[in-house]
Protein backbone atom coordinates (compact mmCIF):
# COMPACT_ATOMS: atom_id res chain seq x y z
CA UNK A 1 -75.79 -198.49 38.79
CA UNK A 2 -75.09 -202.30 39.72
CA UNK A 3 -73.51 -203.28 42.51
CA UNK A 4 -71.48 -206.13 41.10
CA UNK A 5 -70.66 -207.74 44.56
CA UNK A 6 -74.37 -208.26 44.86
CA UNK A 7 -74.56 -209.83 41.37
CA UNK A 8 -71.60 -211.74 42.38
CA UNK A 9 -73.70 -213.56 45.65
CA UNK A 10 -76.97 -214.18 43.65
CA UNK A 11 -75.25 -215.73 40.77
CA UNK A 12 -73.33 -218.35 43.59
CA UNK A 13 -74.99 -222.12 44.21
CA UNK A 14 -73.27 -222.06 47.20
CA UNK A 15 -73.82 -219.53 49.99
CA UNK A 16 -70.41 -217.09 50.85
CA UNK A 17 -68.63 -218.48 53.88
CA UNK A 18 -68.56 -215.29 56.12
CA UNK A 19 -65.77 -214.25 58.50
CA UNK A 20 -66.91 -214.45 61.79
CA UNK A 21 -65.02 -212.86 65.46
CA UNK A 22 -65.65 -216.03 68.45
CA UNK A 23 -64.45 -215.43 71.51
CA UNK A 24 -62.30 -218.40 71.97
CA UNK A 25 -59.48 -219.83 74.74
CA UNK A 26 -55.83 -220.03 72.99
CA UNK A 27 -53.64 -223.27 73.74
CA UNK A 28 -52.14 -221.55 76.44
CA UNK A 29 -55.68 -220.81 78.03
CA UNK A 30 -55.88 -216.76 77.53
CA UNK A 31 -59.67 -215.40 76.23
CA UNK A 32 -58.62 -213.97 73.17
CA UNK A 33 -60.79 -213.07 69.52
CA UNK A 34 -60.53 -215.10 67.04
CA UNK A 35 -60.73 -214.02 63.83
CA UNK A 36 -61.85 -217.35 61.91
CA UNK A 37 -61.43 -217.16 57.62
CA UNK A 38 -62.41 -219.06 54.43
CA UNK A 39 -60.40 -217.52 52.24
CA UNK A 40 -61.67 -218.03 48.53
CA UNK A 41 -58.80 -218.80 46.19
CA UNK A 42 -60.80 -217.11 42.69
CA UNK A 43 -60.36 -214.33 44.54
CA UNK A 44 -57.08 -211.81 43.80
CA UNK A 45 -54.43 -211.95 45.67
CA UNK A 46 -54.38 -208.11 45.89
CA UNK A 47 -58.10 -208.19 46.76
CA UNK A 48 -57.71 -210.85 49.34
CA UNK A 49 -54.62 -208.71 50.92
CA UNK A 50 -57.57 -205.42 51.33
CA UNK A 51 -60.20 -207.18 52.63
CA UNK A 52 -58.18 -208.48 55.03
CA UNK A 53 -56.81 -205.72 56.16
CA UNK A 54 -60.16 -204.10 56.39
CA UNK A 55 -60.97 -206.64 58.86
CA UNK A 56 -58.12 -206.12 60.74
CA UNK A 57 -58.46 -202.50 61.18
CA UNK A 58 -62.33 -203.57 62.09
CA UNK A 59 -61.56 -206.18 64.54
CA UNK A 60 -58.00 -205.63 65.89
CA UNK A 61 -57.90 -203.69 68.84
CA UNK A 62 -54.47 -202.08 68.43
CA UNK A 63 -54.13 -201.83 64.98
CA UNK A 64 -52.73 -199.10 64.13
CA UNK A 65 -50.50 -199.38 67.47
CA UNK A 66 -49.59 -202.43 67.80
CA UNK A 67 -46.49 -202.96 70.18
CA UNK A 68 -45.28 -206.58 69.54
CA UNK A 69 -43.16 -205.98 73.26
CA UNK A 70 -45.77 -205.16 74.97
CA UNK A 71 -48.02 -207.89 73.66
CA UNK A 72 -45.37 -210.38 74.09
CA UNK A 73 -45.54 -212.89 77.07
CA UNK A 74 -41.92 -214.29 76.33
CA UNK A 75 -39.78 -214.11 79.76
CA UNK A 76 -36.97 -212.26 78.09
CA UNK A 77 -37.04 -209.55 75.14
CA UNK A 78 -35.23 -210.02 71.95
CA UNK A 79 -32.44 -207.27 71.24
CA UNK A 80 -33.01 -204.50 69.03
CA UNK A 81 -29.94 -204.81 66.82
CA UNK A 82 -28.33 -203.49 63.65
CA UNK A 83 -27.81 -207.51 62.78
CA UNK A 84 -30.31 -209.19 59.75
CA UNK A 85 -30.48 -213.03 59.79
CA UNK A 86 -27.81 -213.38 56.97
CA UNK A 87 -25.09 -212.48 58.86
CA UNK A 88 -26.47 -214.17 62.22
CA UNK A 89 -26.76 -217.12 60.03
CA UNK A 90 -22.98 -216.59 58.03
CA UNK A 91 -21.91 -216.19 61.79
CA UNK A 92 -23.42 -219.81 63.21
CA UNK A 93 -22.69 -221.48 60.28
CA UNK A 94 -18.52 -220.29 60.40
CA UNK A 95 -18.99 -221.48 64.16
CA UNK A 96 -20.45 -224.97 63.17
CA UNK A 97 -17.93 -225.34 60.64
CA UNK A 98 -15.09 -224.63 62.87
CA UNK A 99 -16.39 -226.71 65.63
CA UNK A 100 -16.37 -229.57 62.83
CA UNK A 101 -12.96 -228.78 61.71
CA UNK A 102 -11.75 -228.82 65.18
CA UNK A 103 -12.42 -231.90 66.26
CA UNK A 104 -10.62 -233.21 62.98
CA UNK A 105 -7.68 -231.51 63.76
CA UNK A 106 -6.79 -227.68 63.21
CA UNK A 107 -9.21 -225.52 62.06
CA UNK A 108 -7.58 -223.02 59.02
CA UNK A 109 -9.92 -220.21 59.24
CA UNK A 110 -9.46 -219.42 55.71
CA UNK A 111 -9.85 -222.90 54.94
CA UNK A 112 -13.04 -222.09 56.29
CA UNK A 113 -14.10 -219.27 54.60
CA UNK A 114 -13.08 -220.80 51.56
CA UNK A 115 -15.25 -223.58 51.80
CA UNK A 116 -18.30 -220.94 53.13
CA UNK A 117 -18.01 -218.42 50.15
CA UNK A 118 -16.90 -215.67 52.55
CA UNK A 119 -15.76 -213.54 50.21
CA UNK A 120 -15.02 -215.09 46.86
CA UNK A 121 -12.67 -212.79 45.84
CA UNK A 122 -10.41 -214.00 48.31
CA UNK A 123 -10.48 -217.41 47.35
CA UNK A 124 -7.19 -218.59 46.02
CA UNK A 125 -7.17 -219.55 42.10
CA UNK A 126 -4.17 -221.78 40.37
CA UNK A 127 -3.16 -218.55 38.77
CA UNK A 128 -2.39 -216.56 42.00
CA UNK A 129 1.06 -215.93 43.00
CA UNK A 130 2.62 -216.99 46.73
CA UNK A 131 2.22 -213.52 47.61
CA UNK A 132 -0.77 -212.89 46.35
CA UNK A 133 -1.83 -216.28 47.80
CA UNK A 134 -0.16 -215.42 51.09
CA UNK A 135 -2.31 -212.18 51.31
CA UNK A 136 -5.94 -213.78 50.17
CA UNK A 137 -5.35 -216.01 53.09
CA UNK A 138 -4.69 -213.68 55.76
CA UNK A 139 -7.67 -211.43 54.91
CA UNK A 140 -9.68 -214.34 54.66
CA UNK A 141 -8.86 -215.72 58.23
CA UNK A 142 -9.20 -212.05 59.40
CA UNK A 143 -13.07 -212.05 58.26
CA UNK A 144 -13.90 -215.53 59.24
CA UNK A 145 -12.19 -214.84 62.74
CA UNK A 146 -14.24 -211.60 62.90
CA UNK A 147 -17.66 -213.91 62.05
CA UNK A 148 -16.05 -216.62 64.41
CA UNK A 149 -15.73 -213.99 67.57
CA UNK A 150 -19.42 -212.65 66.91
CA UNK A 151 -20.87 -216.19 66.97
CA UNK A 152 -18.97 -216.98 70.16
CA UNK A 153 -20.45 -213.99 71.61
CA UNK A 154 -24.04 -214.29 70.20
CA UNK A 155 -23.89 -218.15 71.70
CA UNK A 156 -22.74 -216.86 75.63
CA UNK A 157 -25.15 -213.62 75.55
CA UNK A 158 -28.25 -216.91 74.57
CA UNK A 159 -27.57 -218.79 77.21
CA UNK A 160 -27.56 -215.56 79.46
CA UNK A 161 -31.34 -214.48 77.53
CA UNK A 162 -30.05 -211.67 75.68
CA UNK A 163 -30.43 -212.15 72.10
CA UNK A 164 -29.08 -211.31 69.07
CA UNK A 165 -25.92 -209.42 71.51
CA UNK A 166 -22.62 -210.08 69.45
CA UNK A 167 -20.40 -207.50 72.42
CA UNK A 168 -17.67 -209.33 73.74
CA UNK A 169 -18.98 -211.68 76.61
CA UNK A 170 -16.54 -211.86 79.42
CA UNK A 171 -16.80 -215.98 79.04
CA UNK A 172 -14.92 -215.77 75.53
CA UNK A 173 -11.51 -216.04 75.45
CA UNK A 174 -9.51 -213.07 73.19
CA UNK A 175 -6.47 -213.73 71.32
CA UNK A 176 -4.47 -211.25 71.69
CA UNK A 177 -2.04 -210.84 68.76
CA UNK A 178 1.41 -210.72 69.02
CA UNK A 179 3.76 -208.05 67.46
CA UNK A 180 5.32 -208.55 64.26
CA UNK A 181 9.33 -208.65 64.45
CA UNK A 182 10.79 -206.43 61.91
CA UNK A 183 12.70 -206.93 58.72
CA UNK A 184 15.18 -204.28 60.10
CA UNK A 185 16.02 -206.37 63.61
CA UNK A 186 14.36 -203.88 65.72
């Protein structure tokens, strides 16, 4: 039997660039390993990805327990939280919006979710009705007032070094709403 990776190295001009382990100083001046890589693009992409992580289980000394906290230097720890970047990002960008809008004048949160794709269905269309328009405009504010309050939060909890924390900060104002009169004069 042939091994073909030894075929593979005699038929080469050029000799295989090796990975090597250095001990080197990082920019911030720890001693850590190195691992330093030519990476050979003939190669596949699938057997790139093993042979890398060959080397890693080789070479890294917690890899198979690898705690990211523990290994962290950063002064304060970010949050473990049920939040994914979309809707950090849908919340920052209804705050930047509004913050735009405000300084124009008033803000019309559903103007704002409009404009933002909150929820499309929502959006009014020529054919809607004045109810139905009425309606699509209330729920509308209510979600972008929702994403509004969570971005106000996640903003105060930054400053404080807790991050991503959308609970209500005591710095944030609440609107408290007031009760609707009814129909019947009560």
């Amino acid at each position: 039997m042939v091994d073909r990776s030894g075929l593979w190295h005699l038929c080469r001009k050029k000799p295989f660039n090796k990975v090597a382990v250095n001990n080197q100083t990082d920019d911030f001046g720890e001693d850590v390993k190195v691992l330093h890589l030519e990476i050979p693009l003939n190669v596949s992409p699938k057997t790139l990805r093993a042979q890398f992580d060959n080397l890693l289980e080789l070479h890294h000394p917690h890899y198979k327990d690898f705690d990211r906290w523990q290994a962290s230097t950063a002064p304060v720890r970010m949050e473990s939280r049920k939040l994914t970047s979309v809707s950090l990002n849908i919340c920052l960008d209804v705050y930047r919006l509004f913050l735009e809008k405000s300084k124009q004048g008033e803000a019309l949160l559903y103007e704002i979710g409009e404009e933002l794709r909150i929820n499309p269905k929502l959006n009014v269309i020529h054919s809607d009705r004045a109810i139905e328009v009425n309606e699509k405009r209330i729920k509308m504010s209510s979600a972008v007032s929702e994403y509004l309050e969570k971005a106000k939060n996640l903003t105060a909890h930054a400053t404080e070094g807790r991050f991503p924390c959308t609970d209500n900060h005591p710095w944030i104002e609440r609107q408290t709403r007031s009760a609707r009169k009814s129909r019947y004069g009560d």
